[in-house]
Protein backbone atom coordinates (compact mmCIF):
# COMPACT_ATOMS: atom_id res chain seq x y z
CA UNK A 1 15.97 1.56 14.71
CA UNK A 2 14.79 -0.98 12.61
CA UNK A 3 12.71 0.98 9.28
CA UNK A 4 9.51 -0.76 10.49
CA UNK A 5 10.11 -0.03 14.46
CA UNK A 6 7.96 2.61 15.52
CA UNK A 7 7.46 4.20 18.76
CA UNK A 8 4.42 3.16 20.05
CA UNK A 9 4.90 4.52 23.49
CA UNK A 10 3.39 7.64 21.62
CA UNK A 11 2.68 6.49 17.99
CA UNK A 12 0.33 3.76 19.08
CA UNK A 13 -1.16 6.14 21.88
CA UNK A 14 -2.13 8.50 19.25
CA UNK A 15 -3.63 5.86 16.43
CA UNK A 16 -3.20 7.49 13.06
CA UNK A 17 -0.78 10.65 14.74
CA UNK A 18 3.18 9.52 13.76
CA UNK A 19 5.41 9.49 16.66
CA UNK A 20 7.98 11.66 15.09
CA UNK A 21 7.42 15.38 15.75
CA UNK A 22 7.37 16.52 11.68
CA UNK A 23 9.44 19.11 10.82
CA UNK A 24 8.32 22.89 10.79
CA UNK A 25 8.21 23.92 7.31
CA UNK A 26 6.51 27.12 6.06
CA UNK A 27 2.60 27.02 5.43
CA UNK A 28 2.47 26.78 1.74
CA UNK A 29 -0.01 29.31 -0.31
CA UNK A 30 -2.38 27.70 -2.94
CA UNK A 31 -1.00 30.88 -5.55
CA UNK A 32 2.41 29.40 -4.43
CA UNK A 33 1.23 25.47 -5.63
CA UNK A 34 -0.10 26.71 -8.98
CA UNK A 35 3.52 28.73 -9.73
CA UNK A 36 5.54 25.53 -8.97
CA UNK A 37 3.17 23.43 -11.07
CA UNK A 38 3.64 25.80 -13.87
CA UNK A 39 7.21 25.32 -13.26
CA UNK A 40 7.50 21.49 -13.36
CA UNK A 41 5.47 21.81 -16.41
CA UNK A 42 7.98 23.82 -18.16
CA UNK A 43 10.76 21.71 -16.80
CA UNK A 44 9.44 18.31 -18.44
CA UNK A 45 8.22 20.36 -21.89
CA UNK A 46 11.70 21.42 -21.81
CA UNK A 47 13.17 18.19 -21.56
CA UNK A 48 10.74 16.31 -23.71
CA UNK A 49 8.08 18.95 -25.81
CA UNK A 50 5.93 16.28 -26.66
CA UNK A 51 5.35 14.58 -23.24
CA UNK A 52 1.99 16.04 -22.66
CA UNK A 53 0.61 15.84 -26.09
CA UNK A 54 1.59 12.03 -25.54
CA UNK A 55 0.19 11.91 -22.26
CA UNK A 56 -3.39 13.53 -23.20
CA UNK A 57 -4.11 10.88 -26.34
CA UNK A 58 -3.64 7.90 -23.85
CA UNK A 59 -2.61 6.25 -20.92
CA UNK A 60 -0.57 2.73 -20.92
CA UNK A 61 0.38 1.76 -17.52
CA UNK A 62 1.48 -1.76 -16.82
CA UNK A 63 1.12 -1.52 -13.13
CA UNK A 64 -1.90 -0.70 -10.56
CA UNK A 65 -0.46 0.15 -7.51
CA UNK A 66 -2.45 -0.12 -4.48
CA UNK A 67 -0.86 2.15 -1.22
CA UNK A 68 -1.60 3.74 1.62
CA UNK A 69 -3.28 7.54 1.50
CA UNK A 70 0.44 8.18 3.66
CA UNK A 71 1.54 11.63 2.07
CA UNK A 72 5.18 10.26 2.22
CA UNK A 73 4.64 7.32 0.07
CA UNK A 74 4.10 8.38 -3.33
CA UNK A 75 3.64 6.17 -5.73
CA UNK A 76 5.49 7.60 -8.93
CA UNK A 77 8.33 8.72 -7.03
CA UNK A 78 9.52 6.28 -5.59
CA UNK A 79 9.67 3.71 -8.27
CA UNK A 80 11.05 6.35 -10.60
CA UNK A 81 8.31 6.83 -12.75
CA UNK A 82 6.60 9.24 -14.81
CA UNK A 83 3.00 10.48 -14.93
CA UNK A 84 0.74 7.82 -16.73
CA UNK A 85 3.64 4.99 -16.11
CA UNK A 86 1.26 3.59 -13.04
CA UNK A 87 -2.32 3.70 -12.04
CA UNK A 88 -2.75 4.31 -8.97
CA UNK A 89 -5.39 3.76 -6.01
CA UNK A 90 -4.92 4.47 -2.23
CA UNK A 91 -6.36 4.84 1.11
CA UNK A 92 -5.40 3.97 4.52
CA UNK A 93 -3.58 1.39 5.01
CA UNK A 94 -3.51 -0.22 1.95
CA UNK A 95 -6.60 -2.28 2.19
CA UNK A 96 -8.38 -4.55 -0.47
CA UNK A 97 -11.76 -5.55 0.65
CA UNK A 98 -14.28 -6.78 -1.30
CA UNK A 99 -17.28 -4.44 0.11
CA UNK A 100 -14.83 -1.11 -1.34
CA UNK A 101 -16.63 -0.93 -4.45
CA UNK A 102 -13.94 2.21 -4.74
CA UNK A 103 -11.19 0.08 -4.83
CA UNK A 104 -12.85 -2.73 -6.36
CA UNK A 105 -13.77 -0.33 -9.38
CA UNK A 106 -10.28 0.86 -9.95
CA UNK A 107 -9.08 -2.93 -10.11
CA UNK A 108 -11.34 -3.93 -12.91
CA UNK A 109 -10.73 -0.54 -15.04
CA UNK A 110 -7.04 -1.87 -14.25
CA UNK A 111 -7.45 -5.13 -15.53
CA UNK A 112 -10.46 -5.13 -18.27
CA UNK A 113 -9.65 -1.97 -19.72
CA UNK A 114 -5.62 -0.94 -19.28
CA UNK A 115 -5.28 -4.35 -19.04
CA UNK A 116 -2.46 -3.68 -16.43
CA UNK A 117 0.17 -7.04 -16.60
CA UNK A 118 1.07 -6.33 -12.37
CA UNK A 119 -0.86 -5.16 -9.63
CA UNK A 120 1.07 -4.35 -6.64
CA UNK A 121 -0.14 -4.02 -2.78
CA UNK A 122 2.82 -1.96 -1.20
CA UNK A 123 2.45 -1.01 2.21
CA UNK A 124 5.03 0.92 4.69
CA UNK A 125 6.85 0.71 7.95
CA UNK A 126 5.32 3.06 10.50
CA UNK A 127 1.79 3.03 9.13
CA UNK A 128 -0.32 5.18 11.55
CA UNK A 129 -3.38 2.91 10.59
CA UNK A 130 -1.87 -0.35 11.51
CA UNK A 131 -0.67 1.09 14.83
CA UNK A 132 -4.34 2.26 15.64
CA UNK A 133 -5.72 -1.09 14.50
CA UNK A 134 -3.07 -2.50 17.63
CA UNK A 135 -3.58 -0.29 20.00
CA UNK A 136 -7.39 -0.69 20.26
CA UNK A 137 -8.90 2.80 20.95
CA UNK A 138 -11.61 4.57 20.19
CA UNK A 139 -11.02 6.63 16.88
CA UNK A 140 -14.87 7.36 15.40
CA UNK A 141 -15.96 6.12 11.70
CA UNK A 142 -12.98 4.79 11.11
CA UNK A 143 -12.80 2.10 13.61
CA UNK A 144 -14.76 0.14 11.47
CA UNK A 145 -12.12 0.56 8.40
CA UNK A 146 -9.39 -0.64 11.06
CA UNK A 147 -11.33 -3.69 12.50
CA UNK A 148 -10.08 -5.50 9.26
CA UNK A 149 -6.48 -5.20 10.00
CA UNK A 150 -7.47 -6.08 13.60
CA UNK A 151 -8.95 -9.79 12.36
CA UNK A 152 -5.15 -9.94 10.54
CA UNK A 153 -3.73 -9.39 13.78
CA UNK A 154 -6.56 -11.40 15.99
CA UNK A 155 -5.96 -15.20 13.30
CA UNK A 156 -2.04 -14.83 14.29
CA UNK A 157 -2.32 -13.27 17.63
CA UNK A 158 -0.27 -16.33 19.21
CA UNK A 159 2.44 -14.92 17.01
CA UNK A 160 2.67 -11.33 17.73
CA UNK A 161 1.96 -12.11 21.34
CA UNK A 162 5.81 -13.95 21.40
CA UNK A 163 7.30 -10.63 19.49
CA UNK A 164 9.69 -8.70 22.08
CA UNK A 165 7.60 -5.49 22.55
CA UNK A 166 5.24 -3.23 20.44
CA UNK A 167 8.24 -1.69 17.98
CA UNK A 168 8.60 -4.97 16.80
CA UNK A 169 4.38 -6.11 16.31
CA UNK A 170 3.62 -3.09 14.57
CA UNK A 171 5.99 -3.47 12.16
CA UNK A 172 5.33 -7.20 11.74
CA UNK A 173 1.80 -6.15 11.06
CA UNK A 174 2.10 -3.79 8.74
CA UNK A 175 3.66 -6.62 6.71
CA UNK A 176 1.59 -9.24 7.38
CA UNK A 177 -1.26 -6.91 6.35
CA UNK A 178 -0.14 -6.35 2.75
CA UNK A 179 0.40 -10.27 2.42
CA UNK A 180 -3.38 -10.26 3.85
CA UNK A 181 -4.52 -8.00 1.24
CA UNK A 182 -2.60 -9.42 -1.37
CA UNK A 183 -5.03 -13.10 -0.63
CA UNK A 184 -7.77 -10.70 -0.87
CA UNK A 185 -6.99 -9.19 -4.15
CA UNK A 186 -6.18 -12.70 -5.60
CA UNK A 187 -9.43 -13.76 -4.72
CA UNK A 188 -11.43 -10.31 -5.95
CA UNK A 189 -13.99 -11.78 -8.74
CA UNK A 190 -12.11 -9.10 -11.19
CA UNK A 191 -8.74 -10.89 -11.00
CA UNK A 192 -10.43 -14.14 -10.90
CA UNK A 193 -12.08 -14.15 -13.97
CA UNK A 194 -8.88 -12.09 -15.60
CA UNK A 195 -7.15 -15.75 -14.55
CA UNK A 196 -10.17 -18.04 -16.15
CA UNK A 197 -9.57 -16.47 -19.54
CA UNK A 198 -5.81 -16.50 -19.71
CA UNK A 199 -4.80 -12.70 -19.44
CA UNK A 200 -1.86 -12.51 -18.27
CA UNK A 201 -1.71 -10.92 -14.81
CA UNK A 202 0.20 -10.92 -11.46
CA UNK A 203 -0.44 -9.91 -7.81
CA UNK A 204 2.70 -8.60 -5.78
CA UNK A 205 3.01 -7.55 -2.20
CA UNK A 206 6.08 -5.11 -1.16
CA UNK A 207 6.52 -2.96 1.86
CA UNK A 208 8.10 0.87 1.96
CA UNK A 209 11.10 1.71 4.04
CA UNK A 210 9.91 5.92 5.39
CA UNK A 211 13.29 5.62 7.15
CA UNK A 212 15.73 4.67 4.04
CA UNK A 213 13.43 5.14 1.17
CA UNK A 214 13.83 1.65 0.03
CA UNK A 215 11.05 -0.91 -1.79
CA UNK A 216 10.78 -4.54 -0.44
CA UNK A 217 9.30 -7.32 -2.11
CA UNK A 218 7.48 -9.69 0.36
CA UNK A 219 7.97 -12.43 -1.99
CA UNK A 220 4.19 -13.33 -2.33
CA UNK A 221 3.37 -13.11 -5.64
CA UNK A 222 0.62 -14.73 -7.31
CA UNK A 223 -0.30 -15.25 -10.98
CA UNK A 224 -3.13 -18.10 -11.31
CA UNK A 225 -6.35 -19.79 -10.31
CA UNK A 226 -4.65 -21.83 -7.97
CA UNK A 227 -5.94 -21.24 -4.17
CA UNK A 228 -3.92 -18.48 -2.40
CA UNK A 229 -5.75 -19.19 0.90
CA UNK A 230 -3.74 -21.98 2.41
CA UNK A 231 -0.57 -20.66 1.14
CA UNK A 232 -0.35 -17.31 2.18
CA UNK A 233 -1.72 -18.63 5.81
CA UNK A 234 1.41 -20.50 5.75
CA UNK A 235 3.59 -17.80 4.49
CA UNK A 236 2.46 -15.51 7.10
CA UNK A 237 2.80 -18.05 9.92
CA UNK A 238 6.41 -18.75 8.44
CA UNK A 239 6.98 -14.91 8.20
CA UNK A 240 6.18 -14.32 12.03
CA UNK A 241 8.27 -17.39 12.72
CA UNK A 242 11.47 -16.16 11.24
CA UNK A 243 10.84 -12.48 13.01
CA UNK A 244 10.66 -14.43 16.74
């Protein structure tokens, strides 16, 4: 199965519910959290005694990353990274609109006070959110969150509509969503006027393998003042074009 096929006999039929049955583990105790924190505390004094001292006088990060709340996607982790190497904002789906004045907050600390060089919208195959925003049902509140991945798939509908069956559009959408959001965070005032005075700043869209544990760069980075609009419609339309 492709790492972005999903099945949405049942994953779609359940919105934000994955398809895959997860594994029984054993119900962790809080006590049991605070003992393996205290743990991987010693662990990293022991291999570097002043990491935390470092850590506590400042944080540098080059890169805001901007993922899905997905407990299997964690930032750090899977780029290899340690705390205060990225700064990092989710929620579901990996959306970047510009009435989140959550989101929209953490970009400009990002940018006019970290002063982050990257900012990077990475989204993943089998995203419960993007499977509820196609299959249309009735959720509650967040409907309304969805409906903006549902005007993604509504502009290229024409497309999807010639994919061979729902594996296949829900894993074209969850790509063509973080290219979405990546035009919206291009065009957020924040990165705008970053661009207008020269700082030195780029917008990157990549997509998570859950399946293989593997980063992929969409290849729709932007770094300028130049309109993003017309482009990344064509991109997209190209994208969908290649999957057919």
């Amino acid at each position: 199965m492709h790492s972005g096929q999903l099945d949405c006999a049942t994953g779609c039929a359940y919105g934000l519910r994955y398809a895959v049955e997860p594994r029984r583990v054993e119900q962790l105790k809080l006590d049991d959290l605070l003992t393996r924190n205290r743990k991987w505390a010693d662990k990293i004094i022991a291999e570097q005694p002043d990491f935390f001292e470092q850590l506590a006088r400042q944080q540098q990060p080059e890169l805001l990353w901007i993922g899905c709340a997905d407990s299997r996607v964690p930032a750090n982790e899977i780029m290899g990274l340690m705390p205060g190497e990225v700064f990092v904002h989710r929620n579901v789906a990996n959306l970047v609109l510009h009435t989140d004045l959550n989101c929209l907050s953490v970009i400009q600390y990002a940018v006019d006070v970290l002063k982050v060089k990257h900012i990077i919208v990475t989204g993943h195959y089998s995203c419960g959110g993007v499977a509820a925003a196609l299959a249309n049902e009735p959720m509650g509140l967040i409907d309304n969150w969805l409906r903006n991945i549902q005007d993604v798939w509504r502009r290229y509908k024409s497309y999807f509509d010639q994919l061979p069956d729902d594996n296949a559009r829900v894993a074209r959408l969850c790509e063509v969503n973080v290219m979405a959001q990546v035009m919206n965070l291009a065009e957020t005032t924040v990165v705008q006027a970053a661009w207008q005075r020269g700082q030195k700043l780029a917008v990157h869209g990549w997509i998570y393998g859950i399946d293989n544990g593997i980063l992929k760069d969409l290849d729709v980075s932007h770094q300028d003042t130049s309109s993003i609009r017309d482009t990344m419609d064509a991109r997209i339309k190209a994208h969908l074009r290649d999957a057919l």
